[in-house]
C-alpha atoms as a PDB file:
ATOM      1  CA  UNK A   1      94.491  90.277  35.430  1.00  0.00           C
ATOM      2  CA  UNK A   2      93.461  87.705  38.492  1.00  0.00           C
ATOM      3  CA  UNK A   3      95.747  85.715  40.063  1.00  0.00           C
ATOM      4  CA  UNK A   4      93.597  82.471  38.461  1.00  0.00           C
ATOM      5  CA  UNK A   5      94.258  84.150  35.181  1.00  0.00           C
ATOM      6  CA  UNK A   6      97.848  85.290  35.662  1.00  0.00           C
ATOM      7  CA  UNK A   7      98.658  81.735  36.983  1.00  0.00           C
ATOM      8  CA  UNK A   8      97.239  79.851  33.763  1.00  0.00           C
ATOM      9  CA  UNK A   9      99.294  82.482  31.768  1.00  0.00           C
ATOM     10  CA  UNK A  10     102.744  82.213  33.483  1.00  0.00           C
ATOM     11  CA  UNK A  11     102.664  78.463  34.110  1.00  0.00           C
ATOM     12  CA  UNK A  12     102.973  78.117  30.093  1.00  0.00           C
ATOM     13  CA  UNK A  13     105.770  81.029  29.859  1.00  0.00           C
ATOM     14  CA  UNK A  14     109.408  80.622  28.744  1.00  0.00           C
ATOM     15  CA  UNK A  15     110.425  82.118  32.506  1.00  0.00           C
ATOM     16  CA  UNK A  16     108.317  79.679  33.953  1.00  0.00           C
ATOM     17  CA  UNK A  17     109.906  76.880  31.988  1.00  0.00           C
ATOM     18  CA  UNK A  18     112.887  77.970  33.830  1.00  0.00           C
ATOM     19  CA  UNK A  19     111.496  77.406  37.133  1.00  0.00           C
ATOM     20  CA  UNK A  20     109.894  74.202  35.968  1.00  0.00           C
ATOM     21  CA  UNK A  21     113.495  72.820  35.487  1.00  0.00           C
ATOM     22  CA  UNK A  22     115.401  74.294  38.157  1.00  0.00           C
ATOM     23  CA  UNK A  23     112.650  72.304  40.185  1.00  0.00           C
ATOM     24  CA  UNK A  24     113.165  68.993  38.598  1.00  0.00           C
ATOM     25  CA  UNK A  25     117.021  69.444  38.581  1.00  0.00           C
ATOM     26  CA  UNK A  26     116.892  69.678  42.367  1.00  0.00           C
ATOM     27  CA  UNK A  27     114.281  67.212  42.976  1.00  0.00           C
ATOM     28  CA  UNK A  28     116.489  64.542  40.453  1.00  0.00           C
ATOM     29  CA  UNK A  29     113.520  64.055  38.235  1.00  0.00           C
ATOM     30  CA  UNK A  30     111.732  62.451  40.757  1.00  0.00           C
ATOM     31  CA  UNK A  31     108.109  63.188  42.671  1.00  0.00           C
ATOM     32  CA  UNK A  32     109.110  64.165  46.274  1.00  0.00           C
ATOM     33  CA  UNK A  33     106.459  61.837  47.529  1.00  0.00           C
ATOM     34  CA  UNK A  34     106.342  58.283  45.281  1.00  0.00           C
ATOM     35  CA  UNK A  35     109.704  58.456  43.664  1.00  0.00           C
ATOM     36  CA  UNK A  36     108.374  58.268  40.054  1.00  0.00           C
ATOM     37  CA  UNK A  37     110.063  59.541  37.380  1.00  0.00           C
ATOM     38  CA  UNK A  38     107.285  60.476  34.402  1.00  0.00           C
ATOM     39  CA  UNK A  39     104.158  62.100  34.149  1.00  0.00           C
ATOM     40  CA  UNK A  40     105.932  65.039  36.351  1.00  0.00           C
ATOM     41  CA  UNK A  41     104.858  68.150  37.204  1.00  0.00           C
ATOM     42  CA  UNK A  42     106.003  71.526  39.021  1.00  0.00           C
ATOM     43  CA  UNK A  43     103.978  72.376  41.822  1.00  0.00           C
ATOM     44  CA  UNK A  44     103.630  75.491  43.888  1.00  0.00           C
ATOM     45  CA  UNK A  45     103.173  75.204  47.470  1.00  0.00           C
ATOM     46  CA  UNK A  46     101.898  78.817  47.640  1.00  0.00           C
ATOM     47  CA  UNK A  47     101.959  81.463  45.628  1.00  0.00           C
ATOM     48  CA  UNK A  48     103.906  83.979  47.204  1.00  0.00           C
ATOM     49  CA  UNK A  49     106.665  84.213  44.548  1.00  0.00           C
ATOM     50  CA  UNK A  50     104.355  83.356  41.885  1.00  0.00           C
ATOM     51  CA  UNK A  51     106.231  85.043  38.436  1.00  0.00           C
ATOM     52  CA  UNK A  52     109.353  86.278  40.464  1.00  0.00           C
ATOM     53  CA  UNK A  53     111.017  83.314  38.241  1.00  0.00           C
ATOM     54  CA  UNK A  54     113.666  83.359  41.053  1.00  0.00           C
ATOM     55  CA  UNK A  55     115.082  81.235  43.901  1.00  0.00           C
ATOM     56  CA  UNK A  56     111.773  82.261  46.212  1.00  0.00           C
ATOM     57  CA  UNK A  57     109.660  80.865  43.208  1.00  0.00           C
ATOM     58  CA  UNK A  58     111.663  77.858  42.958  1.00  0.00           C
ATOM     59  CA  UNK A  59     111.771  76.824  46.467  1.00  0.00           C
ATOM     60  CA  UNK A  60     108.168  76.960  46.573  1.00  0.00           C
ATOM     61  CA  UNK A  61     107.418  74.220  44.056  1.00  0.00           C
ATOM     62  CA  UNK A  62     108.396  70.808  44.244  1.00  0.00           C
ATOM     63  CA  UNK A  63     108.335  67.624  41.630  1.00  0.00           C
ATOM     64  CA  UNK A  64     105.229  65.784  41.944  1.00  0.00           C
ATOM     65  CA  UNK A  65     104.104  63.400  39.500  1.00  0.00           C
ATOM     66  CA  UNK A  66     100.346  63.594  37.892  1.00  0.00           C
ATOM     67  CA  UNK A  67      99.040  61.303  40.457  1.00  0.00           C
ATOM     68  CA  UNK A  68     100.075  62.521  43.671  1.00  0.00           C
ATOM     69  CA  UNK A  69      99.476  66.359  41.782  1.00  0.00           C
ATOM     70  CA  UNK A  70      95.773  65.762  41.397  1.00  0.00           C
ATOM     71  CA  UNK A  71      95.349  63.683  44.561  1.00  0.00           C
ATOM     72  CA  UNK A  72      96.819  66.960  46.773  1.00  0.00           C
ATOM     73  CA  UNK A  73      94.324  69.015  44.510  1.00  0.00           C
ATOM     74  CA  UNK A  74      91.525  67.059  45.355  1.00  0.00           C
ATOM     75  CA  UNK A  75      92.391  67.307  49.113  1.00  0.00           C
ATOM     76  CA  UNK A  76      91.304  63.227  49.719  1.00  0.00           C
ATOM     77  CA  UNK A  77      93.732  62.968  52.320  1.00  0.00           C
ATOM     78  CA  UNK A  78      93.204  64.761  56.250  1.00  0.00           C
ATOM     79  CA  UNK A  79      96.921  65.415  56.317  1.00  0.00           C
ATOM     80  CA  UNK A  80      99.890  66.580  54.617  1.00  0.00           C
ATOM     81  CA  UNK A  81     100.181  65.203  51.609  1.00  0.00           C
ATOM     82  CA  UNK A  82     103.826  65.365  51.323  1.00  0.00           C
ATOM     83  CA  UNK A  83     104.407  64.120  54.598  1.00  0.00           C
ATOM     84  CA  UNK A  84     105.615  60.354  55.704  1.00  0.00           C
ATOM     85  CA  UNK A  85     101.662  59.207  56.282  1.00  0.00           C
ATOM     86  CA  UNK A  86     101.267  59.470  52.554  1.00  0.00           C
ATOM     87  CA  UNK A  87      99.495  56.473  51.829  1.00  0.00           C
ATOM     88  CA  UNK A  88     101.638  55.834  49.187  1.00  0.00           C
ATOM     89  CA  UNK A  89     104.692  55.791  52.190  1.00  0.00           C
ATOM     90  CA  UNK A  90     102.213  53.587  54.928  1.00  0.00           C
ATOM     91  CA  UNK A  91     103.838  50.178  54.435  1.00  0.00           C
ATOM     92  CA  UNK A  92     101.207  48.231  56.222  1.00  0.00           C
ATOM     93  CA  UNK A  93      98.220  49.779  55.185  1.00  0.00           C
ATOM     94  CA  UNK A  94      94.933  48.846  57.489  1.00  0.00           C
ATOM     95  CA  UNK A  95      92.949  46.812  55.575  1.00  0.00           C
END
């Protein structure tokens, strides 16, 4: 199996419904970048303890909501996305 294929797999398994809520625990239910509190999802950073289902695998996701999820997917931005020049953290936004 691919790592595409594995990934669609595991990301619907009971261990990975583990992960997914060790994540959320330690983020408090919250994205790590706007705060919000639904539409949340667990993210991987990287894949490198992809279906470990361990403490590696669950420091490599963090709680982003739908939004900012497909917005880092879609790579819009030309930096980090979860760093402080989010646009969603730029109080005074050029116009």
């Amino acid at each position: 199996m691919n790592q595409d294929n594995f990934h669609k797999k595991y990301i619907r398994s009971k261990e990975f419904d583990n992960v997914r809520q060790a994540v959320f625990e330690r983020d408090n239910y919250q994205c790590v970048i706007c705060g919000r509190s639904d539409n949340l999802v667990c993210h991987h950073k990287c894949y490198k303890h992809l279906g470990e289902g361990n403490q590696n695998e669950i420091d490599d996701c963090v709680t982003l909501c739908q939004l900012d999820h497909v917005t880092h997917h879609r790579a819009k931005y030309n930096y980090k996305w979860y760093s402080k020049e989010h646009p969603r953290n730029i109080k005074n936004k050029p116009k």
